[in-house]
N, C-alpha and C. Protein backbone atom coordinates (compact mmCIF):
# COMPACT_ATOMS: atom_id res chain seq x y z
N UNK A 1 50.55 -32.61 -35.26
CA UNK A 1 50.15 -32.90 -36.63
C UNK A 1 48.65 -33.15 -36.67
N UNK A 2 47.67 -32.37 -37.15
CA UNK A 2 46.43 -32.27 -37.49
C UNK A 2 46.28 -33.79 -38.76
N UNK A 3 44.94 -34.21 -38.49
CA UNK A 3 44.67 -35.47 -39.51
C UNK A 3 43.82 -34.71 -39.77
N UNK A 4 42.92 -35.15 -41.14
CA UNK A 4 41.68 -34.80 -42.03
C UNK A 4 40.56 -36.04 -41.98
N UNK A 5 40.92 -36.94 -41.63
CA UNK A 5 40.31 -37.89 -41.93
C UNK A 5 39.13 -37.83 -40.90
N UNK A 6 38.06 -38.09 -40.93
CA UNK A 6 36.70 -38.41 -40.37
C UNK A 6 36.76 -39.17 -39.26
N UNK A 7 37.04 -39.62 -37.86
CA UNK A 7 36.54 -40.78 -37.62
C UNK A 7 35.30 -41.15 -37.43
N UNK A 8 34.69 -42.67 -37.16
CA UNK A 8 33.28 -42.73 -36.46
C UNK A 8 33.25 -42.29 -35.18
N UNK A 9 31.61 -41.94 -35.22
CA UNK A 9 30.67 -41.40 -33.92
C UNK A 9 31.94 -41.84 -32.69
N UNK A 10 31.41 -43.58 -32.64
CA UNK A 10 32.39 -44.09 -31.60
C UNK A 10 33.66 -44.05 -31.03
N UNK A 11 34.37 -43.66 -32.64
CA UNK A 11 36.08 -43.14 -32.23
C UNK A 11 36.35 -42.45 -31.57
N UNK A 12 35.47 -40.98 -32.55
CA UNK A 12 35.97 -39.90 -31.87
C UNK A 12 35.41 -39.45 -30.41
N UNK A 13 34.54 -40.12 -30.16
CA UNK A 13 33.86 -40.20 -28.48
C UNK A 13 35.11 -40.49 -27.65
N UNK A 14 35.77 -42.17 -27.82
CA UNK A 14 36.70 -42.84 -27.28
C UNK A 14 37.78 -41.50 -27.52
N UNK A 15 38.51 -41.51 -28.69
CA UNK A 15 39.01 -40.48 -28.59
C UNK A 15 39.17 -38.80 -27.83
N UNK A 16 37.92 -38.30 -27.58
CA UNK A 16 37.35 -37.31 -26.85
C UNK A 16 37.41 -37.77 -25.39
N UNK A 17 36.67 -38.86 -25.25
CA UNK A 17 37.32 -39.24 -23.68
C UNK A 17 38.24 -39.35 -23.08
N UNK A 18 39.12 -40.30 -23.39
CA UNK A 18 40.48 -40.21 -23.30
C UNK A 18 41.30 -38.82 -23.03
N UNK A 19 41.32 -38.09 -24.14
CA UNK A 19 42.03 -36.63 -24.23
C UNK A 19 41.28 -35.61 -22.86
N UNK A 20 40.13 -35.89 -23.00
CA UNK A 20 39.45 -34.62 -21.60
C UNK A 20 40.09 -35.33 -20.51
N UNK A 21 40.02 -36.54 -20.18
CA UNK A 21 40.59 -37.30 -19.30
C UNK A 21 41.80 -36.79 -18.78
N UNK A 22 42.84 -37.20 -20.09
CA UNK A 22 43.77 -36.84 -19.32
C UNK A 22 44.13 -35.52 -19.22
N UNK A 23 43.16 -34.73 -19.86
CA UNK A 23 43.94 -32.81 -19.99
C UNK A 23 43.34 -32.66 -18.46
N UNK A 24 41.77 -33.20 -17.63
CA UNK A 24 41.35 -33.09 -16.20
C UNK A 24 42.81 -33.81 -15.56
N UNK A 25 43.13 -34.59 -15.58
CA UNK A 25 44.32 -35.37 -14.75
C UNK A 25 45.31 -34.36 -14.69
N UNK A 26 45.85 -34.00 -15.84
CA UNK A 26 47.29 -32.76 -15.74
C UNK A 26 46.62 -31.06 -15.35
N UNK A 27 45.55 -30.96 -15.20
CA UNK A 27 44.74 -30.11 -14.63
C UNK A 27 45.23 -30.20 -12.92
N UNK A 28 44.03 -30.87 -12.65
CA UNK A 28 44.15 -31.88 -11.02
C UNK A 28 45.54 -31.69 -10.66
N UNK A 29 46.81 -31.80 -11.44
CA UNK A 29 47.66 -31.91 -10.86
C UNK A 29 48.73 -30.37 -10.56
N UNK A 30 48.14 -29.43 -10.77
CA UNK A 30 48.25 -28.34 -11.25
C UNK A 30 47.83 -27.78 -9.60
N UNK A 31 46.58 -28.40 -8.95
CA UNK A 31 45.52 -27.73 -7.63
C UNK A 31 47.02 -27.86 -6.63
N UNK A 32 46.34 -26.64 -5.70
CA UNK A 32 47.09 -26.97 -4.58
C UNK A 32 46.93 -28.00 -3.72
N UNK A 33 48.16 -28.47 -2.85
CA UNK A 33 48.29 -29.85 -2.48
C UNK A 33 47.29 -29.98 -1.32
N UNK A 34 46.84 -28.72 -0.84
CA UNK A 34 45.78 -28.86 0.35
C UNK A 34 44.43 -29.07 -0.09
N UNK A 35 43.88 -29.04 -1.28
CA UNK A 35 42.70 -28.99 -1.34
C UNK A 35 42.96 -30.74 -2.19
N UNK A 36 41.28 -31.27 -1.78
CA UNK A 36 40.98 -32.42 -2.53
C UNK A 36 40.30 -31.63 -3.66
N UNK A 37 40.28 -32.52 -5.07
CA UNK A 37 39.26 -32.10 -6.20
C UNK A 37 37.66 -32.11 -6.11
N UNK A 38 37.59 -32.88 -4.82
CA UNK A 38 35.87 -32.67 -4.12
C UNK A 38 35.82 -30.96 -3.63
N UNK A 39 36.83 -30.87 -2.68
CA UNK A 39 36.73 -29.60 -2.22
C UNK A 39 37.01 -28.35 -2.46
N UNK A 40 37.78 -28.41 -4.21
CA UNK A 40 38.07 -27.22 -5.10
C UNK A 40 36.86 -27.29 -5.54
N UNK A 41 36.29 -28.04 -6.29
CA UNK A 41 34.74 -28.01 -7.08
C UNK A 41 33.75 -27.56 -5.95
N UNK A 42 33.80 -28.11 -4.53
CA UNK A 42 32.48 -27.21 -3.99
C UNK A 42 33.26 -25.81 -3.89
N UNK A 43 34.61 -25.21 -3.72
CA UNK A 43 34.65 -23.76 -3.41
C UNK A 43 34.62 -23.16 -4.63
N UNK A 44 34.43 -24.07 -6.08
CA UNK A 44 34.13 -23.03 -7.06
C UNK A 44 32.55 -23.21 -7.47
N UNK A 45 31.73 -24.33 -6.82
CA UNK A 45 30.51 -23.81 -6.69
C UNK A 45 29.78 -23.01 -6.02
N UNK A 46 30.21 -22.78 -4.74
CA UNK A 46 30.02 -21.96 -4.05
C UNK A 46 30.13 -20.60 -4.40
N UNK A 47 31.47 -20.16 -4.89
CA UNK A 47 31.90 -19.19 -5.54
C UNK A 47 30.71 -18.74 -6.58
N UNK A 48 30.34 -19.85 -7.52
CA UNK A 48 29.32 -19.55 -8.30
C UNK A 48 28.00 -19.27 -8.30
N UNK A 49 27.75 -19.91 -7.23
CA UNK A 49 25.97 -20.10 -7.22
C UNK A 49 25.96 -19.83 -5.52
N UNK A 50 26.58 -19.60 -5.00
CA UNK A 50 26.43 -19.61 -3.52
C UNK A 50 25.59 -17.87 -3.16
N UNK A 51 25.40 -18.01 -1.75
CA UNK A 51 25.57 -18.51 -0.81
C UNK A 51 24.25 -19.80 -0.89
N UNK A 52 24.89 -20.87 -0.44
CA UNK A 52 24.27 -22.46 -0.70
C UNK A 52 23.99 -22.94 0.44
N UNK A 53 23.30 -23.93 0.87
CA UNK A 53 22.95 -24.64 1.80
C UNK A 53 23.72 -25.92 1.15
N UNK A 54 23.97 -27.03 2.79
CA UNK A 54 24.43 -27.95 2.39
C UNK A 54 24.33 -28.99 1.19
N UNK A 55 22.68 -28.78 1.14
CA UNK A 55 21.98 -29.74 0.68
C UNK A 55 22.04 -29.60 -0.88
N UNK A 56 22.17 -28.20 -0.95
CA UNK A 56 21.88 -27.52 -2.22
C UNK A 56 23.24 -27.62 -2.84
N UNK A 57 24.38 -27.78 -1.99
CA UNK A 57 25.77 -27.59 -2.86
C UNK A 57 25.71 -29.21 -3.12
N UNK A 58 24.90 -30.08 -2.73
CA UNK A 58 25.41 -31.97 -2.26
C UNK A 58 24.26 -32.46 -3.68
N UNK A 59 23.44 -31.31 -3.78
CA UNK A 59 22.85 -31.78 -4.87
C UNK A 59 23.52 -31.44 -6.42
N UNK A 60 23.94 -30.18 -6.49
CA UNK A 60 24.59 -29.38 -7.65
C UNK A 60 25.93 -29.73 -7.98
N UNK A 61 26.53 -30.93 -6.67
CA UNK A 61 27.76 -31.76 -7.04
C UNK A 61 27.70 -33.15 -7.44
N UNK A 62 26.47 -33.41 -6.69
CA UNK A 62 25.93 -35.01 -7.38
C UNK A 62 26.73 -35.75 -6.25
N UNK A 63 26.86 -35.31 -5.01
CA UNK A 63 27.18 -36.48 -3.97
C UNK A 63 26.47 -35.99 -2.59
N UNK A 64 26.37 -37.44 -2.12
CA UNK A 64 25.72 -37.87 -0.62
C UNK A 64 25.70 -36.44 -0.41
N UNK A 65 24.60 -36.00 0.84
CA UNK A 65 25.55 -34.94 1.51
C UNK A 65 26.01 -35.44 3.12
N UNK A 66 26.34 -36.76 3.29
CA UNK A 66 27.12 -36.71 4.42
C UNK A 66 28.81 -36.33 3.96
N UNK A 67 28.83 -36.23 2.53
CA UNK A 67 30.12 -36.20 1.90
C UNK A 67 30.58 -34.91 1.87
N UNK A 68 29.50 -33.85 1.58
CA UNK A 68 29.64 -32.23 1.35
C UNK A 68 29.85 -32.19 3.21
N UNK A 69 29.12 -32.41 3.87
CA UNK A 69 29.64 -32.45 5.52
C UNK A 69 30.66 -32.16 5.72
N UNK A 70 31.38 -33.16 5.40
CA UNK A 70 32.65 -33.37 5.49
C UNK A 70 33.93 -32.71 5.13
N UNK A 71 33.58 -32.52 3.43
CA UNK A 71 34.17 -31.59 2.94
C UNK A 71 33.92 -29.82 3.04
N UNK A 72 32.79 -29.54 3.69
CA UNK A 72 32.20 -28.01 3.86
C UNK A 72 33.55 -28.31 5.52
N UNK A 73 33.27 -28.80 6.12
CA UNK A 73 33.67 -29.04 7.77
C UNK A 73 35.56 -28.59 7.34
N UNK A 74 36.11 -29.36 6.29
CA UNK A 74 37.15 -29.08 6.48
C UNK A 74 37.29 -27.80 5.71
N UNK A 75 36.85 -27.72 4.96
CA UNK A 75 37.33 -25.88 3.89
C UNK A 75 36.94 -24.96 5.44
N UNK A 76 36.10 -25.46 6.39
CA UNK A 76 35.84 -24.38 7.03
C UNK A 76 36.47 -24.38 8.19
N UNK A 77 37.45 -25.17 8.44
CA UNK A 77 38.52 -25.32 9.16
C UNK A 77 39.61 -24.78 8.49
N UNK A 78 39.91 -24.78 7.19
CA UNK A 78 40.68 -24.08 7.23
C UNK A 78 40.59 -22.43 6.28
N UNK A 79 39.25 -22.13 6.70
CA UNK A 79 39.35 -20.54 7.10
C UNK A 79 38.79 -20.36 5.27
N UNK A 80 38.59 -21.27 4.97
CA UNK A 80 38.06 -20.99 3.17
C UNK A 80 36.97 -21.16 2.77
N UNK A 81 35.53 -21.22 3.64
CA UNK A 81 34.27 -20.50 3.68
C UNK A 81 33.81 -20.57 4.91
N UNK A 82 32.54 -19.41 5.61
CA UNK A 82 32.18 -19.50 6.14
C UNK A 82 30.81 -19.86 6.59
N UNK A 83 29.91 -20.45 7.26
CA UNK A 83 28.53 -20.65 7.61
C UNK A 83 27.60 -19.82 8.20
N UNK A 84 26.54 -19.11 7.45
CA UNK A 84 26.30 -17.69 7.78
C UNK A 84 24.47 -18.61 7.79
N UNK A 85 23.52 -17.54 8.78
CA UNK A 85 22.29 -18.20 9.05
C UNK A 85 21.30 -18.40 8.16
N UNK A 86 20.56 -19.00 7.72
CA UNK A 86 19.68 -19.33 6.81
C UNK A 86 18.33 -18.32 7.09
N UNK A 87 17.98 -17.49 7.16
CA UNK A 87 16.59 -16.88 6.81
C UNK A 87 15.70 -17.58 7.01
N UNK A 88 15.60 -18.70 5.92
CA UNK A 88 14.24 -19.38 5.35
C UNK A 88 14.35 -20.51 6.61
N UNK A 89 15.34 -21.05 6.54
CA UNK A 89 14.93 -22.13 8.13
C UNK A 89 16.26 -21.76 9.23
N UNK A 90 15.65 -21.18 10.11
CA UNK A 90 16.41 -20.82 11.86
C UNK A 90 17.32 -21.96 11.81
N UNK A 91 17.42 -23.54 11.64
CA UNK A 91 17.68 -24.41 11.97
C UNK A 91 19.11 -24.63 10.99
N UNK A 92 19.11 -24.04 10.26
CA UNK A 92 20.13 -24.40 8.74
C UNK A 92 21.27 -23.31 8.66
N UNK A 93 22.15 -23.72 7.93
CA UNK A 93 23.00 -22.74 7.46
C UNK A 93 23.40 -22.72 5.86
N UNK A 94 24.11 -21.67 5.61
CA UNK A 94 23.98 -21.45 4.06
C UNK A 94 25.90 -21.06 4.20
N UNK A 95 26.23 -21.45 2.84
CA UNK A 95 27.80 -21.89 2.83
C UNK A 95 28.21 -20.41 1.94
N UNK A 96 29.42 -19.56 2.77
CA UNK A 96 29.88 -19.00 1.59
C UNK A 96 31.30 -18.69 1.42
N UNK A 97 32.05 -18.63 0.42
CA UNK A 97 33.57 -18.23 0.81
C UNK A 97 33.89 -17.36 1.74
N UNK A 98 35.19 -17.49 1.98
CA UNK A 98 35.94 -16.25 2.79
C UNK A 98 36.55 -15.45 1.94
N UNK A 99 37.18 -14.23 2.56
CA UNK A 99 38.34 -13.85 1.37
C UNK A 99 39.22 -14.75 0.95
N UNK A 100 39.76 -15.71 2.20
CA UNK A 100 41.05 -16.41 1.81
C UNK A 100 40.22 -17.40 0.33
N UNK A 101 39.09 -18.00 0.69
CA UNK A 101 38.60 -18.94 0.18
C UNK A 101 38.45 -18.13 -1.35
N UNK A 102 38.18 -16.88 -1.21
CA UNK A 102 38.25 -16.35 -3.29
C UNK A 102 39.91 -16.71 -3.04
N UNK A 103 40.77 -15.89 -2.45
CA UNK A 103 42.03 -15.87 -2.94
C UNK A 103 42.44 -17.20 -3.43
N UNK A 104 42.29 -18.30 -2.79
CA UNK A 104 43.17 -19.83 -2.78
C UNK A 104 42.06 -20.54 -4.73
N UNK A 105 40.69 -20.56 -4.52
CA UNK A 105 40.25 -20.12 -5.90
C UNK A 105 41.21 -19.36 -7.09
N UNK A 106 41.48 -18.01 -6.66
CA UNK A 106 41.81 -17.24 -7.72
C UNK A 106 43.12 -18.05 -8.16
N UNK A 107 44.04 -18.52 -7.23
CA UNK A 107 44.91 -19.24 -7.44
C UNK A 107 45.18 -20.20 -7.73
N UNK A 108 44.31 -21.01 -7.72
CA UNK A 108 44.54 -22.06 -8.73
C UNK A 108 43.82 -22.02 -9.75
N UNK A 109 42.87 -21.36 -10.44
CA UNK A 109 42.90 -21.42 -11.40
C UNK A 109 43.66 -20.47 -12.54
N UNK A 110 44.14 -19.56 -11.36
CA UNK A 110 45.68 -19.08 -12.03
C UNK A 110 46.85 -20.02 -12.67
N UNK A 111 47.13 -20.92 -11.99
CA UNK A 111 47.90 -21.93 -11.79
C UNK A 111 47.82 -23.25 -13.12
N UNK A 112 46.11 -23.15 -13.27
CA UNK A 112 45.69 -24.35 -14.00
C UNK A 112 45.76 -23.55 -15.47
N UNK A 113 45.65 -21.78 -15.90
CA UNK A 113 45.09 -21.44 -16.53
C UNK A 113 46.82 -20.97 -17.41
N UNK A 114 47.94 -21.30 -16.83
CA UNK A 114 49.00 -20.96 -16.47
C UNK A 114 49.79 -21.90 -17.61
N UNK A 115 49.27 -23.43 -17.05
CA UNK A 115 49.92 -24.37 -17.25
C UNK A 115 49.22 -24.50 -19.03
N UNK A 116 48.04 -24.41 -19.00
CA UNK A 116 47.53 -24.70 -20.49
C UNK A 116 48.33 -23.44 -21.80
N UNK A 117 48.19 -22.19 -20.87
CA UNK A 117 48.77 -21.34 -21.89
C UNK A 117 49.94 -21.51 -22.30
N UNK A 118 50.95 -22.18 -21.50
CA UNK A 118 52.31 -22.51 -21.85
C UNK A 118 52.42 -23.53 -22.70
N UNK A 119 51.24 -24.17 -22.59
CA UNK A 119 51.54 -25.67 -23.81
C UNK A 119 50.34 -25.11 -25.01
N UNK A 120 49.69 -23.91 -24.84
CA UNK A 120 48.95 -23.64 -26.32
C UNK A 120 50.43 -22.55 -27.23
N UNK A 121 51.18 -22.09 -26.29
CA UNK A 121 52.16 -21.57 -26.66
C UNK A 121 52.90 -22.18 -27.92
N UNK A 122 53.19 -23.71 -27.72
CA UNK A 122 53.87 -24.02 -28.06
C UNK A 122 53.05 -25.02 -29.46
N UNK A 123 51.88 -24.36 -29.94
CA UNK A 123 51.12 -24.52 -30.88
C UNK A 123 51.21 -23.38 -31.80
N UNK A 124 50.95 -24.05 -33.29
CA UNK A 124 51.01 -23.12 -34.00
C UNK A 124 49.32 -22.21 -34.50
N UNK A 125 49.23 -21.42 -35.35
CA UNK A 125 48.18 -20.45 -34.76
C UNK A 125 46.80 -20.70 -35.37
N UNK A 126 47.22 -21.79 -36.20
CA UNK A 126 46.31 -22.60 -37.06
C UNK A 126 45.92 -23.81 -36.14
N UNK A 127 46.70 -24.55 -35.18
CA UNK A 127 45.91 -25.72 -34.04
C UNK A 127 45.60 -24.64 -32.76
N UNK A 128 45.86 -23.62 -32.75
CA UNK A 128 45.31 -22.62 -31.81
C UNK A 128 43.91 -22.57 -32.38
N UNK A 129 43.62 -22.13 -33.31
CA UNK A 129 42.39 -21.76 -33.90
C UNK A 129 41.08 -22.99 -33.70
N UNK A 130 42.18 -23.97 -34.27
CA UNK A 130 41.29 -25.08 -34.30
C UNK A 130 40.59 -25.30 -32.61
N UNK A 131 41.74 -25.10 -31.52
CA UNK A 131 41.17 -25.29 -30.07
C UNK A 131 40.32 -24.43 -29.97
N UNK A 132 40.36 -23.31 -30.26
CA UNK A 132 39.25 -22.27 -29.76
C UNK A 132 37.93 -22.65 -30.37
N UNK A 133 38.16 -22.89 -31.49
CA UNK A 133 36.37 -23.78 -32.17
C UNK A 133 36.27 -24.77 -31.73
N UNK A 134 37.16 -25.63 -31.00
CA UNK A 134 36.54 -27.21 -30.47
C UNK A 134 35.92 -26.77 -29.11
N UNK A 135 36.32 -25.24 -28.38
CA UNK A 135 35.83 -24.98 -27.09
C UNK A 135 34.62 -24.72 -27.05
N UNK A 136 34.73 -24.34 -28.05
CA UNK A 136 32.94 -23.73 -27.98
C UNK A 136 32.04 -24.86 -28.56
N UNK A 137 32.83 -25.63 -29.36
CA UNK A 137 31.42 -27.07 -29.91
C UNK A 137 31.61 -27.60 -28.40
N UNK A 138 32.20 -27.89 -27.37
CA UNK A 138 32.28 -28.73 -26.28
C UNK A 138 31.63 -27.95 -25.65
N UNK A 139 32.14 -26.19 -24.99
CA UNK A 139 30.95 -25.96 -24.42
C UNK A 139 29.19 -26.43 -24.95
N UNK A 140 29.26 -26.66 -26.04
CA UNK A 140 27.81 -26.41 -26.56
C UNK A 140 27.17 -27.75 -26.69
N UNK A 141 27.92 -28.39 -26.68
CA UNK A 141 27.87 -30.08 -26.29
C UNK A 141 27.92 -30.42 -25.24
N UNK A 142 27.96 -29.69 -24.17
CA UNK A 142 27.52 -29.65 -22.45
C UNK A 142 26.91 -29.22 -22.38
N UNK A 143 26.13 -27.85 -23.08
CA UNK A 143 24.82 -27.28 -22.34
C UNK A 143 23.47 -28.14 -21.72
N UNK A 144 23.45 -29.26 -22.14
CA UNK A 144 22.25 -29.83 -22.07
C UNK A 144 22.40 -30.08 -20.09
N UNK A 145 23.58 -30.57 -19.72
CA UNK A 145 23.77 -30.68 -18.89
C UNK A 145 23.37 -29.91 -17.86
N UNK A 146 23.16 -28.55 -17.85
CA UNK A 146 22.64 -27.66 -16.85
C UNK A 146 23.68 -26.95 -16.00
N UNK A 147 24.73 -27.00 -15.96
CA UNK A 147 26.11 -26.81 -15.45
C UNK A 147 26.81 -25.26 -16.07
């Protein structure tokens, strides 16, 4: 049931939080059980902007990089990117998927992209509409972000 009514700035923030909140939570729960949500976000940055250096994926995630360490160490244990030589410094390496590492990607956001269409399904074509214009004011209300 759609409301008309206005709320304030503050509501609909609280409101907006809340809801992204929990649509990321039933998202998250959607990933496969092997990956952490640290280590899906670096293999879809990677995916994106790669081939990356440690430093460069630890900055573009906004954590430590003894943390990306850690998490690059295990995706690359298990066979879902590899460490290929840096050019610019002999000493470094630069991060990039494997095949498996697109495939296990392609799949969950198969998975995540899966779960939303089944519950926009069950919307009618008028709160369909309405989602597709709130996607794009939200994308556009993140751009500032750089992301």
């Amino acid at each position: 049931m759609l409301t008309t009514s206005s709320p304030s700035v503050p509501e609909l923030a609280s409101r907006l939080r809340l809801a992204i909140t929990r649509t990321a939570r039933r998202l998250r729960q959607q990933s496969d059980p092997a990956l952490s949500p640290t280590q899906a976000a670096a293999l879809a940055t990677i995916e994106r902007a790669g081939p990356l250096t440690p430093s460069e994926l630890a900055r573009i995630e906004r954590v430590q990089r003894p943390t990306i360490s850690r998490v690059t160490a295990r995706l690359g244990q298990a066979g879902l990117l590899e460490r290929l030589p840096d050019e610019r410094d002999g000493r470094g390496a630069r991060l990039r998927l494997t095949p498996e590492g697109r495939r296990t990607l392609r799949g969950l956001r198969s998975r995540k992209t899966a779960f939303l269409a089944e519950r926009l399904e069950r919307l009618d074509p008028e709160e369909r509409a309405i989602l597709a214009q709130a996607s794009e004011v939200l994308e556009r209300l993140l751009e500032d972000e750089g992301e």
